[in-house]
N, C-alpha and C. Protein backbone atom coordinates (compact mmCIF):
# COMPACT_ATOMS: atom_id res chain seq x y z
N UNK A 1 -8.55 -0.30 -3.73
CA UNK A 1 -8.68 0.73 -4.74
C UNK A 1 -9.28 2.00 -4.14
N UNK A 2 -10.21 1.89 -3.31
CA UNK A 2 -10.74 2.93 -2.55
C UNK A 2 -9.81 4.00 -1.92
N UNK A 3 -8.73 3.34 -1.08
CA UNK A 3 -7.41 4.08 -0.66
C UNK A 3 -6.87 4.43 -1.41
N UNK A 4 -6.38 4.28 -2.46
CA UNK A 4 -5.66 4.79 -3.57
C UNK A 4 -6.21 5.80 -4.32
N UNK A 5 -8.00 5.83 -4.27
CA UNK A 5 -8.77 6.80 -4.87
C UNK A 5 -8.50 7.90 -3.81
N UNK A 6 -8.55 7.94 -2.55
CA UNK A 6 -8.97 8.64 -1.38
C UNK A 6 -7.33 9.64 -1.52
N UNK A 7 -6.22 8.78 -1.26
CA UNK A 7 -5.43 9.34 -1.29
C UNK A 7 -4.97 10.42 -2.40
N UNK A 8 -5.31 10.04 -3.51
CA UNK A 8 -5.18 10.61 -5.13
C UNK A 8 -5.99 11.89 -4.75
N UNK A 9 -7.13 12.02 -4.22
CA UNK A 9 -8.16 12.58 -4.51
C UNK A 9 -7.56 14.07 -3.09
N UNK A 10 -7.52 13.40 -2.06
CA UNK A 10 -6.53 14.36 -1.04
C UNK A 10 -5.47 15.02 -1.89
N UNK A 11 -4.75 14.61 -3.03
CA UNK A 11 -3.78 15.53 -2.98
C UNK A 11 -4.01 16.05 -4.12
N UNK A 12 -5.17 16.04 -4.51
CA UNK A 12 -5.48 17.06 -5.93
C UNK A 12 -6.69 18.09 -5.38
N UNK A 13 -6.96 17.64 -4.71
CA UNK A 13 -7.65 18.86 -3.80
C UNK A 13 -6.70 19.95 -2.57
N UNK A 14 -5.86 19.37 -2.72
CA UNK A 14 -4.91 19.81 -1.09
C UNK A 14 -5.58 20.46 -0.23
N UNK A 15 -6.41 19.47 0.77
CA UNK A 15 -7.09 19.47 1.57
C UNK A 15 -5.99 19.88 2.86
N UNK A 16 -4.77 19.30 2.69
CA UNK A 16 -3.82 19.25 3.97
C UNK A 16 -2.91 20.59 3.93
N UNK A 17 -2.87 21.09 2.77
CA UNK A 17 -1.60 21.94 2.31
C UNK A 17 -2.40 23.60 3.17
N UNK A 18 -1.81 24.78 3.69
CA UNK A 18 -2.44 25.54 4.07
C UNK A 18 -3.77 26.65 3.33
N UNK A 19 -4.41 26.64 4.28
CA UNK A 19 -5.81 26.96 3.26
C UNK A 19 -6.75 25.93 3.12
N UNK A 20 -6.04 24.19 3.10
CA UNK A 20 -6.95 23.24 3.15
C UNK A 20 -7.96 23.56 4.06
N UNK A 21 -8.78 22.78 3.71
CA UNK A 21 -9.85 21.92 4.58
C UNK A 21 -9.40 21.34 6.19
N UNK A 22 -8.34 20.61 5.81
CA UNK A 22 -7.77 19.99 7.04
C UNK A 22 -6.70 20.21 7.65
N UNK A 23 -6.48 21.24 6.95
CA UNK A 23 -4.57 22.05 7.73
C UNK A 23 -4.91 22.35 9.08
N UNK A 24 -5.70 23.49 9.38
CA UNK A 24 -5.67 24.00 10.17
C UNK A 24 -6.79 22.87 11.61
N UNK A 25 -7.54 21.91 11.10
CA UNK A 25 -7.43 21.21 12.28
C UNK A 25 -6.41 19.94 12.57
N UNK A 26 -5.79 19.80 11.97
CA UNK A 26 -4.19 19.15 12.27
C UNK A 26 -3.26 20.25 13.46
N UNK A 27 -3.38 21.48 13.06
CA UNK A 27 -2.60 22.36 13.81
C UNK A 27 -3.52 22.40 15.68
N UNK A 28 -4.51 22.33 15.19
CA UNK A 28 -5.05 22.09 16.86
C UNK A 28 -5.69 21.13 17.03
N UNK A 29 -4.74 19.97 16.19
CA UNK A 29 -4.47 18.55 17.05
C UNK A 29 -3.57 18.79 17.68
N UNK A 30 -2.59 19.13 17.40
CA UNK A 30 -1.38 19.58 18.06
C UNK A 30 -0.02 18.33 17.01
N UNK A 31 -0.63 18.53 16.13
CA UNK A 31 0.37 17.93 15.31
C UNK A 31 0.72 18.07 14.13
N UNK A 32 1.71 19.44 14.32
CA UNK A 32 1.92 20.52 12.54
C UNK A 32 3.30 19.63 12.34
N UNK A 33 3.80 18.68 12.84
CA UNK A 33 5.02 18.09 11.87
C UNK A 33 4.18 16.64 11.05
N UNK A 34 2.71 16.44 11.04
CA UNK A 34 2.24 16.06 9.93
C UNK A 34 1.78 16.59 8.52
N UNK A 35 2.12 17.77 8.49
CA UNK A 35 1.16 18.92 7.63
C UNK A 35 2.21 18.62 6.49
N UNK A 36 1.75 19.01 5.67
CA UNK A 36 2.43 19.05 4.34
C UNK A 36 3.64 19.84 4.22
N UNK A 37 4.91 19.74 4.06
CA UNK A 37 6.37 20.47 4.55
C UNK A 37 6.72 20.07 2.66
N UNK A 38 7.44 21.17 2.09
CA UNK A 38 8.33 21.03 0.94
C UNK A 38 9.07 19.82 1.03
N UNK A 39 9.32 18.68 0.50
CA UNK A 39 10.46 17.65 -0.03
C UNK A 39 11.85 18.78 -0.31
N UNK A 40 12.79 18.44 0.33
CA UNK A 40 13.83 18.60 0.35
C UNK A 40 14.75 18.22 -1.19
N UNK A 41 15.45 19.00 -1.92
CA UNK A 41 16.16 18.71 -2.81
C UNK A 41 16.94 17.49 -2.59
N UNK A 42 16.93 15.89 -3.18
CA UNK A 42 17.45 14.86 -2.83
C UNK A 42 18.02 13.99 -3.84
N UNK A 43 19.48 13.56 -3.81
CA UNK A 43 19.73 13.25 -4.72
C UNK A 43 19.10 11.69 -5.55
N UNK A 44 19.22 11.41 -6.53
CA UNK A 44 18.34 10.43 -6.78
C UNK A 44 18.79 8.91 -6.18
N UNK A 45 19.75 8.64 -6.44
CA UNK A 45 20.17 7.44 -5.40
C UNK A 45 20.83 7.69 -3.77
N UNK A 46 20.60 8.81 -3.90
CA UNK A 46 20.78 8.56 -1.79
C UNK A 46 20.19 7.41 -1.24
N UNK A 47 21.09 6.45 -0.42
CA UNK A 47 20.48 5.84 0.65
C UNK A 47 20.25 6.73 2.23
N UNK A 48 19.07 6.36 2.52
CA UNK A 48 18.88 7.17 3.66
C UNK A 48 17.48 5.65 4.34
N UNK A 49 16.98 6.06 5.96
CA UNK A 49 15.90 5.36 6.28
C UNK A 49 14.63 4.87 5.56
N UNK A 50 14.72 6.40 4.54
CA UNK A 50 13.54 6.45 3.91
C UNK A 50 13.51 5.09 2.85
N UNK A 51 14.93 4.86 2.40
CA UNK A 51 15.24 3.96 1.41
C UNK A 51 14.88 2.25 2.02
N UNK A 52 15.15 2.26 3.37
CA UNK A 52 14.86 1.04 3.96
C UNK A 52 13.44 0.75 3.71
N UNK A 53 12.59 1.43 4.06
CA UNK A 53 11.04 1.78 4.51
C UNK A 53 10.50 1.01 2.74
N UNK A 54 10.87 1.87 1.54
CA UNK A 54 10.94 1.47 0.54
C UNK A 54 11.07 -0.10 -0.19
N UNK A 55 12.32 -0.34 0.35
CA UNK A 55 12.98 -1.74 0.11
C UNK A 55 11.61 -2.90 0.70
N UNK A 56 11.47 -2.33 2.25
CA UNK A 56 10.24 -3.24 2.77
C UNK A 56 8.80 -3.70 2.27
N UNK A 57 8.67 -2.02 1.78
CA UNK A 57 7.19 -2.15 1.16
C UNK A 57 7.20 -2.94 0.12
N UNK A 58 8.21 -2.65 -0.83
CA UNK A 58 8.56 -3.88 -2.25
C UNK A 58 8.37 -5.07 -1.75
N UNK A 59 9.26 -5.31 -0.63
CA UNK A 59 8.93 -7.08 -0.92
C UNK A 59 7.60 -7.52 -0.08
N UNK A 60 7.29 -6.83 -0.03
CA UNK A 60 5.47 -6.91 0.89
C UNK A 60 5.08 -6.86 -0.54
N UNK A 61 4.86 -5.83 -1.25
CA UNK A 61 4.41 -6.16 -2.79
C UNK A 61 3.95 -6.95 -3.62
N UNK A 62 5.30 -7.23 -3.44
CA UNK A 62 6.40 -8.10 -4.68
C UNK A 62 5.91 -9.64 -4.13
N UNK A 63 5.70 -9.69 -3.16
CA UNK A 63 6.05 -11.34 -2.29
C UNK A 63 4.96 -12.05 -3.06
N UNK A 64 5.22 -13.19 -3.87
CA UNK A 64 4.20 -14.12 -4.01
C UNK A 64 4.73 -15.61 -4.25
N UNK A 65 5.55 -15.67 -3.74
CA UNK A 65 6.20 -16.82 -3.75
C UNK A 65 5.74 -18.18 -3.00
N UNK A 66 4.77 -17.87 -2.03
CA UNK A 66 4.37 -19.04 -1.14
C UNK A 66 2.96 -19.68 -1.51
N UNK A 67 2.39 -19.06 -2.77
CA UNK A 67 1.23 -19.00 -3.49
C UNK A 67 1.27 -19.71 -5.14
N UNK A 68 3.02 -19.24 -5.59
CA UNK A 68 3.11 -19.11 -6.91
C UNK A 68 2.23 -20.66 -7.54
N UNK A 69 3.00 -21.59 -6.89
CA UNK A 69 2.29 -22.80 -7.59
C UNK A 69 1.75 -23.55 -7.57
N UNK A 70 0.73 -22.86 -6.43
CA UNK A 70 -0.61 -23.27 -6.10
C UNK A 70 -1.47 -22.54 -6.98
N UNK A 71 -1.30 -21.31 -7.76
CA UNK A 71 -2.10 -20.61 -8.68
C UNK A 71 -1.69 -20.85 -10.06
N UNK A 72 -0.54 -21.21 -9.95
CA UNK A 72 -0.15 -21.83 -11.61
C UNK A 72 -1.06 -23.41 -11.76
N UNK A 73 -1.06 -24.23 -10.65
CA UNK A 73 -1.58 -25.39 -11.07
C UNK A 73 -3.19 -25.79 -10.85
N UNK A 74 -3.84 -24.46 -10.19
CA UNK A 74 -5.39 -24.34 -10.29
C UNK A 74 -5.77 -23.17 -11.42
N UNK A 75 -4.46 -22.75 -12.65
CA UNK A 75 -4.98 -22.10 -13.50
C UNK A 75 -5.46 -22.49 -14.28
N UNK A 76 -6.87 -22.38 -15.61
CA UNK A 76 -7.60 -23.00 -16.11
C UNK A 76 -6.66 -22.99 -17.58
N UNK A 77 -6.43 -24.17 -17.78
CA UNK A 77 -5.67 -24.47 -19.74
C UNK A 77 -4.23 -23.29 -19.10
N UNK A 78 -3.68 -24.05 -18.18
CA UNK A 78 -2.49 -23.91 -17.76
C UNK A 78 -1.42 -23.94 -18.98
N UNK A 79 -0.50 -22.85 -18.56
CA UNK A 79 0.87 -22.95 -19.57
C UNK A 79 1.62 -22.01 -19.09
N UNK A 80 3.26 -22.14 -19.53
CA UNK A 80 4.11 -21.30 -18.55
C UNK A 80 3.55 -19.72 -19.47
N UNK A 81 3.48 -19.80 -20.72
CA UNK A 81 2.80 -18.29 -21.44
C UNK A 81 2.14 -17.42 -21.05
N UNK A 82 1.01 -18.68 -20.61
CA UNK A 82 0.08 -18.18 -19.99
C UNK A 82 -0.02 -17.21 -17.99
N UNK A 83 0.77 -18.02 -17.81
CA UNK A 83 0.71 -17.85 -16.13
C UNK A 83 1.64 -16.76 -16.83
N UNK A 84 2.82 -16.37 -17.66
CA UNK A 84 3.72 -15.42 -17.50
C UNK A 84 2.47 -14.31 -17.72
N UNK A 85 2.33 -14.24 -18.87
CA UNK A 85 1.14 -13.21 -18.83
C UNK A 85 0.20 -12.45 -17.69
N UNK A 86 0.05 -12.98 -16.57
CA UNK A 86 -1.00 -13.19 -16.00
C UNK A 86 -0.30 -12.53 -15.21
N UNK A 87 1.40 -13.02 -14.92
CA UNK A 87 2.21 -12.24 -13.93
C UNK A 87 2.36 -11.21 -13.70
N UNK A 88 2.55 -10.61 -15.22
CA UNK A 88 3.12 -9.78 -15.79
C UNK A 88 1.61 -8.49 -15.28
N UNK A 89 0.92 -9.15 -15.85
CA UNK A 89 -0.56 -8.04 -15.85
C UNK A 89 -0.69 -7.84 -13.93
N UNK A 90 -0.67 -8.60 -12.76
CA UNK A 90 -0.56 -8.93 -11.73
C UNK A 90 0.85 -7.61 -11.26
N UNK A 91 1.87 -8.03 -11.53
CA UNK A 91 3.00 -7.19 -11.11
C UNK A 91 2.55 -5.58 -11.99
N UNK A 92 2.23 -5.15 -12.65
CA UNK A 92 2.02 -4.11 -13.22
C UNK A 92 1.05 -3.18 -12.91
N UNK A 93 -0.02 -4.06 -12.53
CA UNK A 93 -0.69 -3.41 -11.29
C UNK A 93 -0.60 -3.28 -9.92
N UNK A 94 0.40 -3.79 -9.46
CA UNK A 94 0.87 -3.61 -8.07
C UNK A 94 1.58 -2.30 -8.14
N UNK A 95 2.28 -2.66 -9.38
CA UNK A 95 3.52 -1.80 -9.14
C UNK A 95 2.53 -0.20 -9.74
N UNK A 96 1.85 0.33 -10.13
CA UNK A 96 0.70 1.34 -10.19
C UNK A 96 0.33 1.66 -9.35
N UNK A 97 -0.46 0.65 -8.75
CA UNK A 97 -0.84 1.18 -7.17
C UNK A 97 0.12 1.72 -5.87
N UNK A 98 1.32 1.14 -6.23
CA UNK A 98 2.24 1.52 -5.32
C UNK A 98 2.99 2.83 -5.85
N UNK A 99 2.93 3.06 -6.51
CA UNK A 99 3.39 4.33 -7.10
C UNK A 99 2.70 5.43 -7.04
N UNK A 100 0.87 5.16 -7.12
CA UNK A 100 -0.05 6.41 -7.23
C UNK A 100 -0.03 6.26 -5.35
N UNK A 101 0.11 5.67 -4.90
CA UNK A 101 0.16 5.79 -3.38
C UNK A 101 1.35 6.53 -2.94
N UNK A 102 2.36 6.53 -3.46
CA UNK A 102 3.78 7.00 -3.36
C UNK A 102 3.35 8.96 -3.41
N UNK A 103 2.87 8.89 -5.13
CA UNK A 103 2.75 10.21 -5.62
C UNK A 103 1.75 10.86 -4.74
N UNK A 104 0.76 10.35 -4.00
CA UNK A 104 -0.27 10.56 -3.72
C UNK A 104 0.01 11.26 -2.08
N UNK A 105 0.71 10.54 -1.41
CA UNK A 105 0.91 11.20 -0.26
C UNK A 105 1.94 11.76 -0.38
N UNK A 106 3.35 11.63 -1.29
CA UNK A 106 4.22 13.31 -1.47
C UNK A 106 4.00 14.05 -1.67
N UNK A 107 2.93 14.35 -3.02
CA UNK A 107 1.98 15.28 -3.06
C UNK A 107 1.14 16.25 -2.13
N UNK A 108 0.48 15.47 -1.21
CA UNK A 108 -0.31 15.82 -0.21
C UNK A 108 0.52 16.18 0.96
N UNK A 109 1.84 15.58 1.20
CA UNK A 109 2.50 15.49 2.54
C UNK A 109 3.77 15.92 2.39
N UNK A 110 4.59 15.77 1.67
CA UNK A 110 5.88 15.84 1.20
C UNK A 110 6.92 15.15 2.02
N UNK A 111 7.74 15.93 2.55
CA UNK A 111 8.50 15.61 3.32
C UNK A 111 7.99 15.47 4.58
N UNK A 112 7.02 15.30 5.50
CA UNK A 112 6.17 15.07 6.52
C UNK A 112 5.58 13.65 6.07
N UNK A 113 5.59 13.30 5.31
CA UNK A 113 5.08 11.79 4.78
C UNK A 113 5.75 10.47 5.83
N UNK A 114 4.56 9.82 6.09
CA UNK A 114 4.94 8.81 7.06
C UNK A 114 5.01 7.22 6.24
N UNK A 115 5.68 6.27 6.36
CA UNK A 115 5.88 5.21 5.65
C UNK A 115 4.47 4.38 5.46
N UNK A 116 3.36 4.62 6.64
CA UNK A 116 1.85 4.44 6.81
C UNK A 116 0.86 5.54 6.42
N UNK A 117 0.88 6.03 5.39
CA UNK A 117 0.60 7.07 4.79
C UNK A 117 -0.91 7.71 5.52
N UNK A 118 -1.70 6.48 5.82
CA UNK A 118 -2.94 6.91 6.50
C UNK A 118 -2.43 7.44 8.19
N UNK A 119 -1.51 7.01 8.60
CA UNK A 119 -1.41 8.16 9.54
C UNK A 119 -0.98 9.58 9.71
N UNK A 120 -0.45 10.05 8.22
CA UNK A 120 -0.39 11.52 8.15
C UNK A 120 -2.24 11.99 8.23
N UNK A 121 -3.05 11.48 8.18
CA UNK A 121 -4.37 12.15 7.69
C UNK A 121 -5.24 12.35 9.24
N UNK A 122 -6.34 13.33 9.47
CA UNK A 122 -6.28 13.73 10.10
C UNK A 122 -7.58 12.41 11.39
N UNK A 123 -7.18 11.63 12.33
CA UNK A 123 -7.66 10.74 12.89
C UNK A 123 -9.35 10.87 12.91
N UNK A 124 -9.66 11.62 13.36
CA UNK A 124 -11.48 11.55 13.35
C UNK A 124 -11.84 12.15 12.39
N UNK A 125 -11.45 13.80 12.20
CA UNK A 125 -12.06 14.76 11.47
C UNK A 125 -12.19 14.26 9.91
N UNK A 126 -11.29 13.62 9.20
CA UNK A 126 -11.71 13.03 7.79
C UNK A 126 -12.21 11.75 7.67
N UNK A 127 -13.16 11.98 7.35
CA UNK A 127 -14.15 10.41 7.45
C UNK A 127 -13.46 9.54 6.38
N UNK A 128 -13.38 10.05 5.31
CA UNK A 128 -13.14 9.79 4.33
C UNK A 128 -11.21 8.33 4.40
N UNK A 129 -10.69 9.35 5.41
CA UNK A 129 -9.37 8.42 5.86
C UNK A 129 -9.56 7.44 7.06
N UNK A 130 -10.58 7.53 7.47
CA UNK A 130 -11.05 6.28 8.57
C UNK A 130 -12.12 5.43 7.81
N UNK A 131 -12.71 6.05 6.53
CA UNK A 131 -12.84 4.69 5.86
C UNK A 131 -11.95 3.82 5.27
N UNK A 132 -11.11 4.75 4.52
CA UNK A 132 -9.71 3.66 4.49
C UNK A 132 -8.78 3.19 5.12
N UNK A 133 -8.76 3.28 6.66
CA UNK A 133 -8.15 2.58 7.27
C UNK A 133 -9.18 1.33 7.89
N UNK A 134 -10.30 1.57 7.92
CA UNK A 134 -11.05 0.51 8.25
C UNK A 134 -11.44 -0.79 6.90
N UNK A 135 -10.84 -0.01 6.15
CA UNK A 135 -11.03 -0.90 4.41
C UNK A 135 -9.72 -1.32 4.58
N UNK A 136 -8.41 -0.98 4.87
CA UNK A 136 -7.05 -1.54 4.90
C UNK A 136 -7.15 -2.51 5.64
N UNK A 137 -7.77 -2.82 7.11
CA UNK A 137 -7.27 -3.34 7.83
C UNK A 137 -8.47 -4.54 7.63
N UNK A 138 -9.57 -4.20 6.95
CA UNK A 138 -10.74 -5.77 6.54
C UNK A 138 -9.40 -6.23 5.39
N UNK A 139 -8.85 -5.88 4.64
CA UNK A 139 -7.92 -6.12 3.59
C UNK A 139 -6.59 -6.91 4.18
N UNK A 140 -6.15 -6.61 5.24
CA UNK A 140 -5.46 -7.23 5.70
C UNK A 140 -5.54 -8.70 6.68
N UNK A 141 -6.62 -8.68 7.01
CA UNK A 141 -7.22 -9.72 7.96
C UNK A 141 -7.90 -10.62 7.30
N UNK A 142 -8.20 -10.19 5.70
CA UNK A 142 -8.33 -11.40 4.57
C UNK A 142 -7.65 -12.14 3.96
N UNK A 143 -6.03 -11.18 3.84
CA UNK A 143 -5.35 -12.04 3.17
C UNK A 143 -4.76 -12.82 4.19
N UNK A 144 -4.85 -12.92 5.41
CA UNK A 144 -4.55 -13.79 6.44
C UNK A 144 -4.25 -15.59 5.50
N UNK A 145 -5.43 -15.69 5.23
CA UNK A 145 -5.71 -16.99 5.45
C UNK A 145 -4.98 -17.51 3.64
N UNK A 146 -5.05 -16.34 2.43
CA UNK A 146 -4.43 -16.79 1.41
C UNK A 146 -2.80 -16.93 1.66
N UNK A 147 -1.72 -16.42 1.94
CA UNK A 147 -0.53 -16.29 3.02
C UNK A 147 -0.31 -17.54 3.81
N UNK A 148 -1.47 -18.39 4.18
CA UNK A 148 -1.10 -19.98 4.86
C UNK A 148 -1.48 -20.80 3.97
N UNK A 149 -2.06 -20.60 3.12
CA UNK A 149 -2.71 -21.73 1.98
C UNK A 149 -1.89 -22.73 1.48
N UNK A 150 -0.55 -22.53 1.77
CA UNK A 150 0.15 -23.37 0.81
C UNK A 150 0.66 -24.30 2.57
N UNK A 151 1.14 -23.49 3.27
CA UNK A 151 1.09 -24.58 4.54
C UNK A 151 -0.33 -25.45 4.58
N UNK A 152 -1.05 -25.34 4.69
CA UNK A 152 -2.67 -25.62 5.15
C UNK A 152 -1.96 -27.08 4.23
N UNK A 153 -1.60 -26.73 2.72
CA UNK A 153 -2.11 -28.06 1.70
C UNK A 153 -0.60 -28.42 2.03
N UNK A 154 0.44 -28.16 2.29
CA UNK A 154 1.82 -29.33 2.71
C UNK A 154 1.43 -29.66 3.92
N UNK A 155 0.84 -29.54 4.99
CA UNK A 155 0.51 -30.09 5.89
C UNK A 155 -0.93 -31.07 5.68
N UNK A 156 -1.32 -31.02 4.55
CA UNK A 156 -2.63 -31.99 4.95
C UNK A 156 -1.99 -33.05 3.84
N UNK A 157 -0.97 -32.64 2.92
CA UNK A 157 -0.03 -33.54 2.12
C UNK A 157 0.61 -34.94 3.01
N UNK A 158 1.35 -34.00 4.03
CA UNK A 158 1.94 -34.77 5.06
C UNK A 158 1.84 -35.57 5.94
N UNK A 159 0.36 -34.84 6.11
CA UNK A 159 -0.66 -36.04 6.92
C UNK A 159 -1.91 -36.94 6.61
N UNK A 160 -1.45 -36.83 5.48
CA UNK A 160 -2.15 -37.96 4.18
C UNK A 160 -3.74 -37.49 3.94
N UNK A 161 -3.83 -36.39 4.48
CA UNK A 161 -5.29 -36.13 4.24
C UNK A 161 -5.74 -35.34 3.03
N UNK A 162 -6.95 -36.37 2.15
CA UNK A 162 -6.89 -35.27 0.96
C UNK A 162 -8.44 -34.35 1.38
């Protein structure tokens, strides 16, 4: 949530856009094809790379399939109603966050927008984006271990161990 605040918060300030805060030391990084560039007039269903990049992030998202019914059957006064509900509230906030992340660096970046959004931002000089990459990547090295959970328990199934 922090990244999503950070990012939101970059592009309602336009810290990056010229005049920012951080435009002009991006430019003597030596790297003005990160700076904030106009979005190009695009039609709404063009396929292009950008569309691949898209497709990926969804099912990174979206993916909960190797979990699903291991959390349906440690849910408390279980029912399919219930777990739908739960889905439903679950997917709806993904799909929010992935969207204010979307708006958040077109906004700020436009067409200079990178599919890793924290690497459009400026590497040392914004503290503020090296806390969220150091919060992304504790975030990622946690869900490590939820991602094998369901191997962990078919393998201790298999080998009779309860």
């Amino acid at each position: 949530m922090y990244t999503v605040c950070f990012v939101l918060y970059r592009a309602v300030t336009k810290s990056y856009v010229p005049g920012g805060h951080y435009h002009d030391l991006m430019l003597e990084l030596g790297k003005p094809h990160l700076i904030a560039q106009a979005l190009p007039p695009t039609p709404m269903f063009k396929v292009s790379k950008g569309t691949l990049n898209l497709m990926n992030m969804a099912c990174v998202a979206f993916a909960c399939h190797y979990n699903g019914v291991k959390y349906f059957v440690e849910l408390k006064s279980r029912s399919v109603a219930k777990f739908s509900h739960i889905m439903m509230a679950s997917f709806s906030s993904v799909f929010v966050i992935f969207v204010s992340m979307m708006f958040g660096g077109a906004c700020t970046f436009g067409g200079a927008s990178q599919p890793l959004i924290l690497n459009n931002y400026h590497p040392t000089a914004d503290v503020g984006a090296s806390v969220a990459r150091a919060l992304t990547g504790c975030a990622i090295i946690s869900g490590y271990p939820l991602m094998f959970a369901g191997l962990k328990s078919a393998m201790f199934e298999l080998l009779g161990i309860s």
